[in-house]
N, C-alpha and C. Protein backbone atom coordinates (compact mmCIF):
# COMPACT_ATOMS: atom_id res chain seq x y z
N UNK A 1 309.69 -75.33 185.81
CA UNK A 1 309.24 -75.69 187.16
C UNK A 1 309.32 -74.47 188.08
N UNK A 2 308.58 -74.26 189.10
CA UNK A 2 308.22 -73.09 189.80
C UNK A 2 308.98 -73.34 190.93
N UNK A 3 310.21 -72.80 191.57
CA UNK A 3 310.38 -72.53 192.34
C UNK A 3 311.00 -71.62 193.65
N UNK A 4 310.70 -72.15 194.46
CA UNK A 4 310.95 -71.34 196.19
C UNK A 4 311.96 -71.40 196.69
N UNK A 5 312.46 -70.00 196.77
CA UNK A 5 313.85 -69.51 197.63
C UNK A 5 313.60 -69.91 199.33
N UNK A 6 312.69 -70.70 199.72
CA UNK A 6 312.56 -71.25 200.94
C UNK A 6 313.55 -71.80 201.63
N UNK A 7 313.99 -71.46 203.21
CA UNK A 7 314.70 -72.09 203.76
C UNK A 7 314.54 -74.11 203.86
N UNK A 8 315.03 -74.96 204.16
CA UNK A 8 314.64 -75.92 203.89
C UNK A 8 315.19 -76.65 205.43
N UNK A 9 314.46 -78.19 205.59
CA UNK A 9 315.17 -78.97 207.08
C UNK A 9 315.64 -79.60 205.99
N UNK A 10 316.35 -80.69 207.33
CA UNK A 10 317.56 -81.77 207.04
C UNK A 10 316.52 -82.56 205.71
N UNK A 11 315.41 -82.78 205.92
CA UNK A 11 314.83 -83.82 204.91
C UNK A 11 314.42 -82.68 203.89
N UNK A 12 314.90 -81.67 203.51
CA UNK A 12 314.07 -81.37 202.46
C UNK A 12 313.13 -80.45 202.46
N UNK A 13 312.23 -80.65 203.49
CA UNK A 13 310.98 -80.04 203.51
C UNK A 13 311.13 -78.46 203.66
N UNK A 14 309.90 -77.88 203.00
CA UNK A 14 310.50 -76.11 202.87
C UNK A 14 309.85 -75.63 204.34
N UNK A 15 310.51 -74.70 204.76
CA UNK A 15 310.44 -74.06 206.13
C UNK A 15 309.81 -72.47 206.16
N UNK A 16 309.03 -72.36 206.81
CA UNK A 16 308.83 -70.99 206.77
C UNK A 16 309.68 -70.29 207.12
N UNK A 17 309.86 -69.33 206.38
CA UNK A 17 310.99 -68.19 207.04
C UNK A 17 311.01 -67.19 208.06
N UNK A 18 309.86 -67.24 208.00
CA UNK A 18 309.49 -66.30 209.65
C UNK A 18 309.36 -66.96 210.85
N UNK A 19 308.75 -68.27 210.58
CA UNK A 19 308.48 -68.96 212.20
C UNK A 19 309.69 -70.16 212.26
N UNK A 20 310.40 -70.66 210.94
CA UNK A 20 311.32 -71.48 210.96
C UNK A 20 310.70 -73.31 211.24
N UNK A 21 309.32 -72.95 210.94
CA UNK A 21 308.29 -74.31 211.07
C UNK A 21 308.18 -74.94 209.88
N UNK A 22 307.88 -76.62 209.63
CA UNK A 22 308.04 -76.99 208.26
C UNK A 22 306.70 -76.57 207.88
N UNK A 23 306.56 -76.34 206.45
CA UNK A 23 305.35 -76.08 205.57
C UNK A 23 304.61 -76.97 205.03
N UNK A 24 303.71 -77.63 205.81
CA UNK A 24 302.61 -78.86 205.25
C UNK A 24 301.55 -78.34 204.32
N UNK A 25 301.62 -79.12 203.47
CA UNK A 25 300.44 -79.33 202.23
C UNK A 25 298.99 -78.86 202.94
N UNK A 26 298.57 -79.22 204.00
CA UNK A 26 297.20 -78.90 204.26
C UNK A 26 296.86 -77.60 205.33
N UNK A 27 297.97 -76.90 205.14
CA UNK A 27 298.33 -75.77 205.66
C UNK A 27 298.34 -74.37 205.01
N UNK A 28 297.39 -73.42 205.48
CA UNK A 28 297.27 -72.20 204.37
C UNK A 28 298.57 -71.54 203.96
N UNK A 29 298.97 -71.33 202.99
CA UNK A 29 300.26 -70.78 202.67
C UNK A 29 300.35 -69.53 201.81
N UNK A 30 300.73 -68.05 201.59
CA UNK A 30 300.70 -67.22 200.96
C UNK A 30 302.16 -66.85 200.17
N UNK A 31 302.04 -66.55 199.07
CA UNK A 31 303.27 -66.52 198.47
C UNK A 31 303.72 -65.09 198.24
N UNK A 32 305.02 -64.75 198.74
CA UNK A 32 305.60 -63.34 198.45
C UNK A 32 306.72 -63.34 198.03
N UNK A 33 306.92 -63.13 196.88
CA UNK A 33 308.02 -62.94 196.28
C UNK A 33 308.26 -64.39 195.89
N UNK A 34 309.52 -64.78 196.20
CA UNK A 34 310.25 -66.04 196.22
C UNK A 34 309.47 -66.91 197.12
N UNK A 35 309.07 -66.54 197.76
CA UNK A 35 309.02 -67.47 199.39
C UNK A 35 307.51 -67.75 199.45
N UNK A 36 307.16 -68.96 200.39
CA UNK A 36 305.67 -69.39 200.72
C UNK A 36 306.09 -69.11 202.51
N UNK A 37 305.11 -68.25 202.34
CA UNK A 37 304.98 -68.17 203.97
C UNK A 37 303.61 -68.84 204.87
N UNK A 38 303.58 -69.41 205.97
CA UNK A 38 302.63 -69.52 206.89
C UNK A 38 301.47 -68.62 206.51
N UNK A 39 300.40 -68.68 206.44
CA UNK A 39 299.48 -67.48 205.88
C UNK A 39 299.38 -66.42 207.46
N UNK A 40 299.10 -67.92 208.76
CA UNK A 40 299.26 -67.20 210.06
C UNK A 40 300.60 -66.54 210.44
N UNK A 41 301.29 -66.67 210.05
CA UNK A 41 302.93 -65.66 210.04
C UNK A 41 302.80 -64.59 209.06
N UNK A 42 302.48 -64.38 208.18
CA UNK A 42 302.35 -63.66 207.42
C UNK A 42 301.09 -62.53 207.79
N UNK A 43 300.21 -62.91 208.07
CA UNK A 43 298.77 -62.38 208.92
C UNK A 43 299.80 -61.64 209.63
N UNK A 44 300.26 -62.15 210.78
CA UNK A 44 300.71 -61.35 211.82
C UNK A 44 301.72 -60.33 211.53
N UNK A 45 302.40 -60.52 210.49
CA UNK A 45 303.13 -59.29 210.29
C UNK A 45 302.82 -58.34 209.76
N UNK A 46 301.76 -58.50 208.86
CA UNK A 46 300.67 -57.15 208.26
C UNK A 46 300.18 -56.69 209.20
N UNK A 47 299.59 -57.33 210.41
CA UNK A 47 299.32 -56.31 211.22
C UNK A 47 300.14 -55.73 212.26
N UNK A 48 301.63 -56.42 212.61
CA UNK A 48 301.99 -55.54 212.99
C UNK A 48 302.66 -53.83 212.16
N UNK A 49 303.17 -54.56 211.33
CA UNK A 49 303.47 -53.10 210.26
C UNK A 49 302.07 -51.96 210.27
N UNK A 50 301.03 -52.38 210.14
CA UNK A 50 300.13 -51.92 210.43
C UNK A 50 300.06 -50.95 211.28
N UNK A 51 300.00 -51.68 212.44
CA UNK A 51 299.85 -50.91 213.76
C UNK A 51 301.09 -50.32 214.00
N UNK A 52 302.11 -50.38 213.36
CA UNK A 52 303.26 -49.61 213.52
C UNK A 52 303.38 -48.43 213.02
N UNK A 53 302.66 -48.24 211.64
CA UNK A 53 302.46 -47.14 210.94
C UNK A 53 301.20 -46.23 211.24
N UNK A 54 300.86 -46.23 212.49
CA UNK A 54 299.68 -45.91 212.79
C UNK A 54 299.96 -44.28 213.68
């Protein structure tokens, strides 16, 4: 079985680790490493690293 080093709430449900929001099924999700992140949390931190290394 496949799984995620994801933070989790009281019920269970896996949490994003960057925004600390629960992770719904009909919600884009990108996987790095261990973890499923927000795809829009994840977006935003590529570009800030981005623009940081600029």
């Amino acid at each position: 079985m496949d799984t995620l080093e994801n933070p989790r709430d009281k019920d269970g449900r896996l949490l994003c680790p960057i925004c600390d929001e629960p992770i719904r099924g009909t919600q884009a999700v990108i996987r790095v490493g261990e973890q499923a992140l927000h795809f829009k949390c994840h977006d935003h931190l590529e570009k800030e690293s981005t623009s940081e290394s600029l």
